[in-house]
Protein backbone atom coordinates (compact mmCIF):
# COMPACT_ATOMS: atom_id res chain seq x y z
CA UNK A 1 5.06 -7.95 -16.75
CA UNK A 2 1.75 -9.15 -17.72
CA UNK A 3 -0.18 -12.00 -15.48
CA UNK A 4 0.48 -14.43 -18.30
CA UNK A 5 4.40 -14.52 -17.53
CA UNK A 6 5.08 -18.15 -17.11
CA UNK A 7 8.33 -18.23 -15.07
CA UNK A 8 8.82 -16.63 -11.76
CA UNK A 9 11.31 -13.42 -11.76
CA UNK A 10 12.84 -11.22 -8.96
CA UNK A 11 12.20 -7.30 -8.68
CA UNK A 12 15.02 -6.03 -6.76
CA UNK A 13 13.72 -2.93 -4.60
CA UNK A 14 16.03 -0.75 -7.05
CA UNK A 15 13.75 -1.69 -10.04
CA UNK A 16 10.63 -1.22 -7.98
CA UNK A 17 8.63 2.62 -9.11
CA UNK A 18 9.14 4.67 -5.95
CA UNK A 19 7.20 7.42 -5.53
CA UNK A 20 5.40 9.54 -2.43
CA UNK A 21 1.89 10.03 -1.36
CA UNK A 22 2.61 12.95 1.07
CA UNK A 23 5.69 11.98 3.44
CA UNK A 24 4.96 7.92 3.01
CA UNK A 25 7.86 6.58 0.79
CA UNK A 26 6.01 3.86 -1.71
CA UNK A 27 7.49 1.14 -3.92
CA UNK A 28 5.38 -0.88 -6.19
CA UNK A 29 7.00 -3.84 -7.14
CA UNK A 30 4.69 -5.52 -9.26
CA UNK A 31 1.01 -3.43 -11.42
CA UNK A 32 -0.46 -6.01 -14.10
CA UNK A 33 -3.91 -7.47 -14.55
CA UNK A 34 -4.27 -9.52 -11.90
CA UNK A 35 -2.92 -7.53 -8.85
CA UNK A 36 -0.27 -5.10 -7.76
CA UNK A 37 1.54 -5.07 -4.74
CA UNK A 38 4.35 -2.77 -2.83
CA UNK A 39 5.05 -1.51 -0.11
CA UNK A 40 4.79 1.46 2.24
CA UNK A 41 7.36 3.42 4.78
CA UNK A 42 5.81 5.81 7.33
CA UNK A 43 8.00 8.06 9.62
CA UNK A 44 6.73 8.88 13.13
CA UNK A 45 4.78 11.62 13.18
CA UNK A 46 3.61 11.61 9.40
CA UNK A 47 0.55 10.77 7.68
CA UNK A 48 0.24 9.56 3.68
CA UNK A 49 -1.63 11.12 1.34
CA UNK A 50 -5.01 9.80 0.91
CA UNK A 51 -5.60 7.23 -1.45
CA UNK A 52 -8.59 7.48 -3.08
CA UNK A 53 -9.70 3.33 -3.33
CA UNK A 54 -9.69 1.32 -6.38
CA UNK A 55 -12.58 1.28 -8.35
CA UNK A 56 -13.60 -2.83 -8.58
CA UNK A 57 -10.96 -3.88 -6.73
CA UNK A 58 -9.96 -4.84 -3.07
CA UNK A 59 -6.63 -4.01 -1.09
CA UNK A 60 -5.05 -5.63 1.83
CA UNK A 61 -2.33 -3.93 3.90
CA UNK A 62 0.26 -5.97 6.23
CA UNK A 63 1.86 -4.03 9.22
CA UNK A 64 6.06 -5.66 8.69
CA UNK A 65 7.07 -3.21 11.65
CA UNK A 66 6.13 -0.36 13.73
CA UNK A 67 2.33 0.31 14.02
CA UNK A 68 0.09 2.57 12.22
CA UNK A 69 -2.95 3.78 11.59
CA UNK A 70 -5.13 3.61 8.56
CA UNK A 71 -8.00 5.81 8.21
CA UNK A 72 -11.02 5.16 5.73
CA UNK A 73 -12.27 9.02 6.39
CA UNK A 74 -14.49 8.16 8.90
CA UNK A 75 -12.86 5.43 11.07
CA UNK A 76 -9.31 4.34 12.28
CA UNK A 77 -7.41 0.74 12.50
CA UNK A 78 -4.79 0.18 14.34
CA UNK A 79 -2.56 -1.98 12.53
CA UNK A 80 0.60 -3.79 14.54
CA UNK A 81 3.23 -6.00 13.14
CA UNK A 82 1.50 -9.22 12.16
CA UNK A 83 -1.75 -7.29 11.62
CA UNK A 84 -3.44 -7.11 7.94
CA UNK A 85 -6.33 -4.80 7.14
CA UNK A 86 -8.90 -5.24 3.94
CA UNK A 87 -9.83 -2.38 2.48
CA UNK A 88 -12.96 -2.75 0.02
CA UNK A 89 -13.29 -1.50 -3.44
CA UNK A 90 -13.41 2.65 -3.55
CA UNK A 91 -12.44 3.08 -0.03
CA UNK A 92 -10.28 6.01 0.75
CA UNK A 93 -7.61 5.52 3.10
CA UNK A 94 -3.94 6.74 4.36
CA UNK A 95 -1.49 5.51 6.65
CA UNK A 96 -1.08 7.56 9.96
CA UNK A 97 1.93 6.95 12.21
CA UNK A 98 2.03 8.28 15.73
CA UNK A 99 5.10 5.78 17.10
CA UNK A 100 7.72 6.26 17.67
CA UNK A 101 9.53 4.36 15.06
CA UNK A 102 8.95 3.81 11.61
CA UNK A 103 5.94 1.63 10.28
CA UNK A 104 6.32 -0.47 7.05
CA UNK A 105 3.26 -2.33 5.50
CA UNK A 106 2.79 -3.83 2.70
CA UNK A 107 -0.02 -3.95 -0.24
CA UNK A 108 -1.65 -5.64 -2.34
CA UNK A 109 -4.68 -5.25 -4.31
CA UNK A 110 -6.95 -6.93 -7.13
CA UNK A 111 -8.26 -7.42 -9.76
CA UNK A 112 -5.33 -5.25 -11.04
CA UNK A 113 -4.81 -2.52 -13.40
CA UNK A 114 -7.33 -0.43 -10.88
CA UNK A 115 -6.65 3.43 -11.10
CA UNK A 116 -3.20 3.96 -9.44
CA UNK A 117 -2.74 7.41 -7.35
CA UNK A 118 -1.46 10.05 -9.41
CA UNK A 119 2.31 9.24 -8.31
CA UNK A 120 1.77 6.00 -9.69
């Protein structure tokens, strides 16, 4: 869908694109113009692949449940549930998860139509 859609509509996760960076289990449920947004699941013990930023664009993460970790390749954050990190335009990052239950964030970025990862 295109950011000019004019009703609302529901993405079930089934329809979402699911795809891996590393061990982290992705979904994107929405990639237009505007924004994108999905989410991520993180196993304990396993670390994402790193994304490599988004040219232009910024990217907010949301810890759901669990916490992780998100590196930028020089620093960590600790994110816990309730917790939302900002991650600026062309930032590299990846989730880390040293719990000892899962960790589930979710994402958002924009202006949209960045450069997805590969997977994407």
């Amino acid at each position: 869908m295109t950011s000019t859609q004019t009703l609302p509509y529901v993405v079930r996760e089934e329809d979402a694109t699911l795809f891996y960076e590393g061990p982290e289990i992705c979904r994107e449920f929405l990639r237009n113009e505007a924004m994108w947004f999905g989410t991520s699941l993180v196993n304990p013990g396993d670390t994402g692949a790193v994304d490599p930023g988004h040219e232009g664009a910024w990217e907010v993460f949301y810890c759901v449940s669990g916490e992780g970790f998100i590196d930028d390749g020089e620093n960590e954050y600790l994110l816990k549930k309730g917790d939302a990190l900002a991650v600026p335009p062309s930032v590299p990052h990846r989730i880390h998860n040293r719990g000892t239950e899962p960790v589930f964030m979710v994402w958002a970025g924009g202006p949209g139509d960045a450069p997805a990862s590969p997977a994407k």
